[in-house]
PDB file of N, CA and C in Angstrom:
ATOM      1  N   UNK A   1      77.504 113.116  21.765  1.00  0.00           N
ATOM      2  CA  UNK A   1      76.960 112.793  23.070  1.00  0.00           C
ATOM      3  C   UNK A   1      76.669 114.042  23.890  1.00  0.00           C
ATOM      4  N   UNK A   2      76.481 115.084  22.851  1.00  0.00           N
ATOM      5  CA  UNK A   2      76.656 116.540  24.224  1.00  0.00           C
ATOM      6  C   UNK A   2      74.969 116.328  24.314  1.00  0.00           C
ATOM      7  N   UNK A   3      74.377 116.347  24.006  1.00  0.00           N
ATOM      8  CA  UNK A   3      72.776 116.253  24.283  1.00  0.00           C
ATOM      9  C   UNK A   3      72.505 115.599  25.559  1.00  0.00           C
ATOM     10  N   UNK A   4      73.028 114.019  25.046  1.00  0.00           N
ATOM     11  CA  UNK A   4      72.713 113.425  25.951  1.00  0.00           C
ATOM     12  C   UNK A   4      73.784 113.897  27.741  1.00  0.00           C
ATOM     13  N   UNK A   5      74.642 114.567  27.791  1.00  0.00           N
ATOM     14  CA  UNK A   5      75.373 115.014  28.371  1.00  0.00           C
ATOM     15  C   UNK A   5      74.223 116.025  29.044  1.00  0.00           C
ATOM     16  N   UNK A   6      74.009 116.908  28.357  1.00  0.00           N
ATOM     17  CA  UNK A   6      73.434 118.200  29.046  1.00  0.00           C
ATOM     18  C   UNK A   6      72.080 117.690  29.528  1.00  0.00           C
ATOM     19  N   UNK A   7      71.369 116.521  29.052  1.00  0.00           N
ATOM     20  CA  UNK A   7      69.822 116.226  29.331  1.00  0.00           C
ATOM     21  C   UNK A   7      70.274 115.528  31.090  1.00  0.00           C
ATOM     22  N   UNK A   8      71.438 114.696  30.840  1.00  0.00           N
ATOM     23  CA  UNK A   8      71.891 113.957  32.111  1.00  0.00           C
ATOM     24  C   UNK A   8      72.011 115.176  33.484  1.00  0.00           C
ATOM     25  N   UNK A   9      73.069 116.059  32.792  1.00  0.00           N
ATOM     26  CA  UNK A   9      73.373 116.889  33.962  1.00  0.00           C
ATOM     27  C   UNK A   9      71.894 117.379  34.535  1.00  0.00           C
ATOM     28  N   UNK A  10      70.823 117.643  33.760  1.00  0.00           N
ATOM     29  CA  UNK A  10      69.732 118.480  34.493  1.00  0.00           C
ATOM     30  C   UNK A  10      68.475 117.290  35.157  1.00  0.00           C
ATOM     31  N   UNK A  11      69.164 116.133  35.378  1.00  0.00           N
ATOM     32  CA  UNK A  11      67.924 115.522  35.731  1.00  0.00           C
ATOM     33  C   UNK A  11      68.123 114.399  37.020  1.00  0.00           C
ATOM     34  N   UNK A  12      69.356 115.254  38.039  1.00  0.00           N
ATOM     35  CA  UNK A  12      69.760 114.562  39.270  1.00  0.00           C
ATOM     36  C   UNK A  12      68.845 115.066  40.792  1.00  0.00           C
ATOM     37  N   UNK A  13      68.080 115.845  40.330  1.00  0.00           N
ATOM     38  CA  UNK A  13      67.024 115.654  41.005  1.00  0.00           C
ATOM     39  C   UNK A  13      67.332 117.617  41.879  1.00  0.00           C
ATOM     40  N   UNK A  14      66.113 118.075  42.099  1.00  0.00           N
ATOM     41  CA  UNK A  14      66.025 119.418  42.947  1.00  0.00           C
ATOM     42  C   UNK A  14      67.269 119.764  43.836  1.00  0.00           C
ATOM     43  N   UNK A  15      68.176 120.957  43.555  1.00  0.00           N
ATOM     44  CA  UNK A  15      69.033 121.430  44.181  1.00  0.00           C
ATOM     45  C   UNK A  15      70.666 120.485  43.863  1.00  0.00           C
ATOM     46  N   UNK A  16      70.539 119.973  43.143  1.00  0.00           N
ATOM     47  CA  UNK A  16      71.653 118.718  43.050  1.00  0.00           C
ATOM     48  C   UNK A  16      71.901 118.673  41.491  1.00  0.00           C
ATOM     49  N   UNK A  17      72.997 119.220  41.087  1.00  0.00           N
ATOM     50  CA  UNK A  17      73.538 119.761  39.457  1.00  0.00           C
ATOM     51  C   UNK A  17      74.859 119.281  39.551  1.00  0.00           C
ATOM     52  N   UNK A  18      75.116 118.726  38.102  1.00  0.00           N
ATOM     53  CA  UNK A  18      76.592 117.992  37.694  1.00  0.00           C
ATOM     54  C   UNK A  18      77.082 119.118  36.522  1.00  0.00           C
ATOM     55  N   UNK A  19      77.797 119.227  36.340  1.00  0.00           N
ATOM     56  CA  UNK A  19      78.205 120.054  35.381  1.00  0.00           C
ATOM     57  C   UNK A  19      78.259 119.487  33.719  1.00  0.00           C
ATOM     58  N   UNK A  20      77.870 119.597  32.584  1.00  0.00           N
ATOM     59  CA  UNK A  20      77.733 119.245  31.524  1.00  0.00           C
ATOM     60  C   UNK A  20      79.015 118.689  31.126  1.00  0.00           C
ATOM     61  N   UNK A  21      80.465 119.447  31.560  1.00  0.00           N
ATOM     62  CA  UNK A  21      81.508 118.663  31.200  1.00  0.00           C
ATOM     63  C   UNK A  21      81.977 117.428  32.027  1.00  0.00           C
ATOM     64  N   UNK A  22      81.693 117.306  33.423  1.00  0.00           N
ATOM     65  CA  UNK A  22      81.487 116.041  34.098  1.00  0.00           C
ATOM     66  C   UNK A  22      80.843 114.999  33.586  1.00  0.00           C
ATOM     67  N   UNK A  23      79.945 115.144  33.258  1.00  0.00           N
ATOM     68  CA  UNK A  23      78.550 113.972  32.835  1.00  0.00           C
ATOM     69  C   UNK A  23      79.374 113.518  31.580  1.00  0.00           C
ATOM     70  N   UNK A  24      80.149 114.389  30.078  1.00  0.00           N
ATOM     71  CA  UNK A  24      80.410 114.293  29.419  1.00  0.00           C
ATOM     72  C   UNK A  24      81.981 113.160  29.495  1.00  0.00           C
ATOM     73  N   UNK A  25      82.754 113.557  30.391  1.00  0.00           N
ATOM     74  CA  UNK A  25      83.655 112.896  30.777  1.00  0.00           C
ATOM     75  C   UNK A  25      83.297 111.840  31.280  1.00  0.00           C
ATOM     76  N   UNK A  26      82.494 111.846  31.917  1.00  0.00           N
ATOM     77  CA  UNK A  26      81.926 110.289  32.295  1.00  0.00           C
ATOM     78  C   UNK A  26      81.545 109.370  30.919  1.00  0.00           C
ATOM     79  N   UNK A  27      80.757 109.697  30.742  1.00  0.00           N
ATOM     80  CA  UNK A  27      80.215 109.083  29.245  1.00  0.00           C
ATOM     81  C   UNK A  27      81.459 108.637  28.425  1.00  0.00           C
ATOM     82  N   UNK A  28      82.021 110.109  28.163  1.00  0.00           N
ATOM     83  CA  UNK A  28      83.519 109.210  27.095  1.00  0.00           C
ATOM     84  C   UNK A  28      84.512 108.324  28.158  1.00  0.00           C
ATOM     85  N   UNK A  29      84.396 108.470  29.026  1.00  0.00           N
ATOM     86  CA  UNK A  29      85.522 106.942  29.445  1.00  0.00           C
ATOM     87  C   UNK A  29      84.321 105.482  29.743  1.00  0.00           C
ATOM     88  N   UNK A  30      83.304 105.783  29.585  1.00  0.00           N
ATOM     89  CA  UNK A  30      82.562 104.616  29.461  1.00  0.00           C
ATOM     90  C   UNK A  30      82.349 104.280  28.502  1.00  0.00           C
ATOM     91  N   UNK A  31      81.647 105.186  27.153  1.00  0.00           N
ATOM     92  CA  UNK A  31      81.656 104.974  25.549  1.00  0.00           C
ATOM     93  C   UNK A  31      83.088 104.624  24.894  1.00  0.00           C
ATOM     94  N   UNK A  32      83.814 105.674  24.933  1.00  0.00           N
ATOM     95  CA  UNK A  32      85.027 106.153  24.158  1.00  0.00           C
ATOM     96  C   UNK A  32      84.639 107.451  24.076  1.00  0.00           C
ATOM     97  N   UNK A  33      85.774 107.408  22.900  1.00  0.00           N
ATOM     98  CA  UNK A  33      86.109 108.460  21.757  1.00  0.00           C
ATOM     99  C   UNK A  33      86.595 107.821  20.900  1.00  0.00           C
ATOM    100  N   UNK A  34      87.280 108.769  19.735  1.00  0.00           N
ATOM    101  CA  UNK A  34      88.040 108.340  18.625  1.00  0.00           C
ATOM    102  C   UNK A  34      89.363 108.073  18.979  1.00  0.00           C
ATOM    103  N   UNK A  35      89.503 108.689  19.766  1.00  0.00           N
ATOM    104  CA  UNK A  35      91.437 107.872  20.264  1.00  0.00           C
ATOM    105  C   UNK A  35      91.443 107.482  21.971  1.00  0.00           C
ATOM    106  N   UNK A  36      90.222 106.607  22.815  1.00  0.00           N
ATOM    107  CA  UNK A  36      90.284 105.638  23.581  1.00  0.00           C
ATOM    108  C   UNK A  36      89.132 104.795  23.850  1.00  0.00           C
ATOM    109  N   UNK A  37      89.110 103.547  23.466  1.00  0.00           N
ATOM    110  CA  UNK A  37      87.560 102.978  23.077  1.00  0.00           C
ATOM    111  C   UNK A  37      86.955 103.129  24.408  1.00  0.00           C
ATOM    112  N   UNK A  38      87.343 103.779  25.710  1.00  0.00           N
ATOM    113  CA  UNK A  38      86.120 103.123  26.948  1.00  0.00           C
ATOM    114  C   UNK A  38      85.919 101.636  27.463  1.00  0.00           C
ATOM    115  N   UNK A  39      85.704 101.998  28.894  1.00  0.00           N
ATOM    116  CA  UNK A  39      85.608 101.005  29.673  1.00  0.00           C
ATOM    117  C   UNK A  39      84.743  99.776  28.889  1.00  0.00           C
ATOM    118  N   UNK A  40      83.498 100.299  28.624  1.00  0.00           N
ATOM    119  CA  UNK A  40      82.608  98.945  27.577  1.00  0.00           C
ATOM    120  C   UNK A  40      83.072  98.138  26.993  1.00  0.00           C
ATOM    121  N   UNK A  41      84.069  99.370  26.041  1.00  0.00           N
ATOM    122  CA  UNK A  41      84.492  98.966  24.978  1.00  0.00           C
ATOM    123  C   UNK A  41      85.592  97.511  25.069  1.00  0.00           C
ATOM    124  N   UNK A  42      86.254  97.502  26.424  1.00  0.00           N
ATOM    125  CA  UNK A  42      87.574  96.886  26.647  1.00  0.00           C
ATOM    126  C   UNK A  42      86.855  95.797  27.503  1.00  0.00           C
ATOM    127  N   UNK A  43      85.858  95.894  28.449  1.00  0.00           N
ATOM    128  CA  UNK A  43      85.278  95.180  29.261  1.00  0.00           C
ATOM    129  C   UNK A  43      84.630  93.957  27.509  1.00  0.00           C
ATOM    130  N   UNK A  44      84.166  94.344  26.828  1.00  0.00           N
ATOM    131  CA  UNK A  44      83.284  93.952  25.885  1.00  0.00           C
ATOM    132  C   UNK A  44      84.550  92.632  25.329  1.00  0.00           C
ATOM    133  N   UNK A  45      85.914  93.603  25.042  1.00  0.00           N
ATOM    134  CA  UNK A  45      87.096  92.937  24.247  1.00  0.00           C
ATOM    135  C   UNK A  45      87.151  91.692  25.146  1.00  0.00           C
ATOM    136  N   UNK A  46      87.087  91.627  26.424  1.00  0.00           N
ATOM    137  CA  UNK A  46      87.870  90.463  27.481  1.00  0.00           C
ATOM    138  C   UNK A  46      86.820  89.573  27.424  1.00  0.00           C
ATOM    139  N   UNK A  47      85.684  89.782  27.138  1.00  0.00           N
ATOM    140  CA  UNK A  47      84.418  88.560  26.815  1.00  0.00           C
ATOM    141  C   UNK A  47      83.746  88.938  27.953  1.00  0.00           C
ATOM    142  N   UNK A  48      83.667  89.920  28.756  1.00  0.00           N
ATOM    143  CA  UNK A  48      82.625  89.732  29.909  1.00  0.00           C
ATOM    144  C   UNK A  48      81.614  90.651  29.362  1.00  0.00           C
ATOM    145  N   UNK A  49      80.151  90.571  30.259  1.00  0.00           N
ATOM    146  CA  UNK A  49      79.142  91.163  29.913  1.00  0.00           C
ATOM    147  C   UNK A  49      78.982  92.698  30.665  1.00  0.00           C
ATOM    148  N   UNK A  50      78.407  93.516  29.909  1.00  0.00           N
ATOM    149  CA  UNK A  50      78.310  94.641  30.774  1.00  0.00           C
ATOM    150  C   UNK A  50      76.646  95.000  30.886  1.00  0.00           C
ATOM    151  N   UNK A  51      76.375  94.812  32.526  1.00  0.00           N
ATOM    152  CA  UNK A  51      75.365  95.297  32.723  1.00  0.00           C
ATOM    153  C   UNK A  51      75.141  96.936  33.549  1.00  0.00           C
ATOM    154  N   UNK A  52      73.714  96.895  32.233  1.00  0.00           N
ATOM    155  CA  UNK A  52      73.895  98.531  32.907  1.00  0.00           C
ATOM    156  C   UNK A  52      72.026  98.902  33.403  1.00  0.00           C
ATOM    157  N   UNK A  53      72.745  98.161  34.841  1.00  0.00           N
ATOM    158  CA  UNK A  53      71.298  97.948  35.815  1.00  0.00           C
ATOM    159  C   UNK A  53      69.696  97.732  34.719  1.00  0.00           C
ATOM    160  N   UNK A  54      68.952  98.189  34.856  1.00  0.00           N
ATOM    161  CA  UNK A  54      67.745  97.572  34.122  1.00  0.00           C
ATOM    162  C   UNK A  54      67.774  98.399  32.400  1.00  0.00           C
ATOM    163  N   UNK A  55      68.315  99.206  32.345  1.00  0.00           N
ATOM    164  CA  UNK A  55      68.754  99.845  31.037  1.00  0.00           C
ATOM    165  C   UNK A  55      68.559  98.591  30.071  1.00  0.00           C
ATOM    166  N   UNK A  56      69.401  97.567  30.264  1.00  0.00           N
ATOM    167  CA  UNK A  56      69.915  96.277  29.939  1.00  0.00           C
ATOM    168  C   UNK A  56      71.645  96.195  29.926  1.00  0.00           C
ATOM    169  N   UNK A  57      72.134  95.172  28.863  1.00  0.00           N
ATOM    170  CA  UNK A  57      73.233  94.979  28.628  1.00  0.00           C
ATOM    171  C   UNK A  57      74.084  94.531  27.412  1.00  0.00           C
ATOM    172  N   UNK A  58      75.478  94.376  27.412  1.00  0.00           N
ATOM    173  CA  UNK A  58      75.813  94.313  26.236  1.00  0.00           C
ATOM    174  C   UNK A  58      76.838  93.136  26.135  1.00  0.00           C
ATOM    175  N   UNK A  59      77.477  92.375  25.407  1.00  0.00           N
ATOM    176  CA  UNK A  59      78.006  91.356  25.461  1.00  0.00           C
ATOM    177  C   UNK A  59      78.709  91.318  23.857  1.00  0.00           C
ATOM    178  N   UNK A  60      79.429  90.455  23.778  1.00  0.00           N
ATOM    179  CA  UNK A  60      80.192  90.114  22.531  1.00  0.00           C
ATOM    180  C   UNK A  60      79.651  88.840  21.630  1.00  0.00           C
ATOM    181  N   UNK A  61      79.560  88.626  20.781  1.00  0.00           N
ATOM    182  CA  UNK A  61      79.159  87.748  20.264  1.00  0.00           C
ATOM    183  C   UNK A  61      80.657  87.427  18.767  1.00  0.00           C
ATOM    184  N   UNK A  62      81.263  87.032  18.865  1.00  0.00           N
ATOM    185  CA  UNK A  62      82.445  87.387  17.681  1.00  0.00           C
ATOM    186  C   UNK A  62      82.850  88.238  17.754  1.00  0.00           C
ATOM    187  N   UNK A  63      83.359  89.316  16.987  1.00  0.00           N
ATOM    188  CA  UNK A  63      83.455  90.581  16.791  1.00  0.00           C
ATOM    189  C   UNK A  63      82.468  91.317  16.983  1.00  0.00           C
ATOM    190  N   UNK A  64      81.600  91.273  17.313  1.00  0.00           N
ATOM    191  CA  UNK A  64      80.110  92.549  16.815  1.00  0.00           C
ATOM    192  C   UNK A  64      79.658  92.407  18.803  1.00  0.00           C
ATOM    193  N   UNK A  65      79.383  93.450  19.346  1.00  0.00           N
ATOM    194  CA  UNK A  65      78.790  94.164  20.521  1.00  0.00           C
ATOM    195  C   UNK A  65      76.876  93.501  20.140  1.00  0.00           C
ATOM    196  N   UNK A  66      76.588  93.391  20.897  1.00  0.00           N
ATOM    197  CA  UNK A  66      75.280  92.870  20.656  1.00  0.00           C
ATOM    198  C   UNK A  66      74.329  93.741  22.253  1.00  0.00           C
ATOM    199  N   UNK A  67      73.522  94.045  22.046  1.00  0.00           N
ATOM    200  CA  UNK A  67      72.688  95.097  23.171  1.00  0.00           C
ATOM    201  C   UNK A  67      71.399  94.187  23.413  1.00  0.00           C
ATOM    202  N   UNK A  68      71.224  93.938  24.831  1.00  0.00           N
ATOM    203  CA  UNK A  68      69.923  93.256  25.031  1.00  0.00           C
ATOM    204  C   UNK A  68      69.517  94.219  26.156  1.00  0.00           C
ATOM    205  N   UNK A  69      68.380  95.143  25.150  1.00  0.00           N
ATOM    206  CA  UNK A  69      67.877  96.112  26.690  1.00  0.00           C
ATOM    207  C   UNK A  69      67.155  94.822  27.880  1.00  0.00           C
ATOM    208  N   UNK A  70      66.948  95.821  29.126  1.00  0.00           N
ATOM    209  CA  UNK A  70      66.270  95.556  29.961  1.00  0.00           C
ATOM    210  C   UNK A  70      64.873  95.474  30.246  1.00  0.00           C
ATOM    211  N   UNK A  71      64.387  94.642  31.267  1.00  0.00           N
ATOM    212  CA  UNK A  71      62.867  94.577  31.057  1.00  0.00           C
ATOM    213  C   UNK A  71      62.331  96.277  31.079  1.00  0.00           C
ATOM    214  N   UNK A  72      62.920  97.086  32.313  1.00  0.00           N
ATOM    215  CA  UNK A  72      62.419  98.721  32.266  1.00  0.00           C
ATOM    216  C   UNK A  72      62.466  99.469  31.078  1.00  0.00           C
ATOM    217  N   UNK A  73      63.475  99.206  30.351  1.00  0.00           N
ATOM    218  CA  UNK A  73      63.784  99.656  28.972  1.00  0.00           C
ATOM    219  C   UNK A  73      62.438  99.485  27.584  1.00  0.00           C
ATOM    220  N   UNK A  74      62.392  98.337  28.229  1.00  0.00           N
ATOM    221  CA  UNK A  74      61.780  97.415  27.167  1.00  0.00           C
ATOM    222  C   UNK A  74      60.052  97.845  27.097  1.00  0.00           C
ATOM    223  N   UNK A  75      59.509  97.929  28.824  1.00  0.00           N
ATOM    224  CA  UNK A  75      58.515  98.484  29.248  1.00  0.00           C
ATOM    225  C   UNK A  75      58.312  99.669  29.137  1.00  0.00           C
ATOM    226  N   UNK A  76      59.078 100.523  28.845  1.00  0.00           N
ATOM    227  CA  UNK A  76      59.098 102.027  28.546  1.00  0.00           C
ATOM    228  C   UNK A  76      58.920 101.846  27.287  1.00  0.00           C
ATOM    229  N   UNK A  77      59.142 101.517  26.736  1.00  0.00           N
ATOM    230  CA  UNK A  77      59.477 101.811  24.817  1.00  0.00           C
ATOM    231  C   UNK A  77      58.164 101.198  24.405  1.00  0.00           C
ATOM    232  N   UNK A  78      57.676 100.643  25.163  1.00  0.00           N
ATOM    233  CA  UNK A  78      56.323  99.588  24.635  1.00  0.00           C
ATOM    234  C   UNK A  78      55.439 100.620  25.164  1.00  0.00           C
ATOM    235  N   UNK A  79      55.665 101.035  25.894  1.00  0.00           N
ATOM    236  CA  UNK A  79      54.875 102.168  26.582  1.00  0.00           C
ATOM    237  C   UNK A  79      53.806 101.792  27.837  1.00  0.00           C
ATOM    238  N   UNK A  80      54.413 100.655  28.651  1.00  0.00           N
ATOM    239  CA  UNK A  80      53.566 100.037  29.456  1.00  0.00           C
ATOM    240  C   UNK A  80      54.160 100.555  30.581  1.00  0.00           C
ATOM    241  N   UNK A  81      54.728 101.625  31.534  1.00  0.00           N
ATOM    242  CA  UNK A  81      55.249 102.384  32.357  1.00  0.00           C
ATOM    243  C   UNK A  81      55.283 104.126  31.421  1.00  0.00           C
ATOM    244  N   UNK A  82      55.562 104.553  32.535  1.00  0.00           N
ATOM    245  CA  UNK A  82      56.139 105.930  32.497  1.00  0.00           C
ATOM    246  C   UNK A  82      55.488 106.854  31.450  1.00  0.00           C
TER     247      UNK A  82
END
């Protein structure tokens, strides 16, 4: 996740910088790691859904995490925005 770490820190807008190990710490208590699964991860275990604003969201289905991006997501990748 350091990529996505360092791409995050540089894109909070003119004069306004997070530090690469901040952004990174953020990320692993929301993702995990290998020895603490993250907020998702536990939010995911209790059966609730996690939305992550128009990105989309993620939910449980049995055992298996299931990802339903968002319409912005969805419109980007199709290439009908941005």
């Amino acid at each position: 996740m350091t990529q996505l770490a360092e791409a995050t820190a540089g894109h909070l807008g003119e004069g306004r910088r997070l530090g690469v190990e901040d952004v990174q710490q953020t990320l692993d208590v929301l993702f995990g790691t290998v020895e603490y699964p993250g907020t998702v991860a536990e939010a995911l275990r209790r059966g609730e859904t996690v939305l992550l604003g128009s990105f989309g969201s993620f939910h449980s289905e049995g055992k298996s995490a299931v990802f339903r991006p968002g319409k912005a997501l969805d419109e980007y990748l199709r290439g009908l925005v941005g």
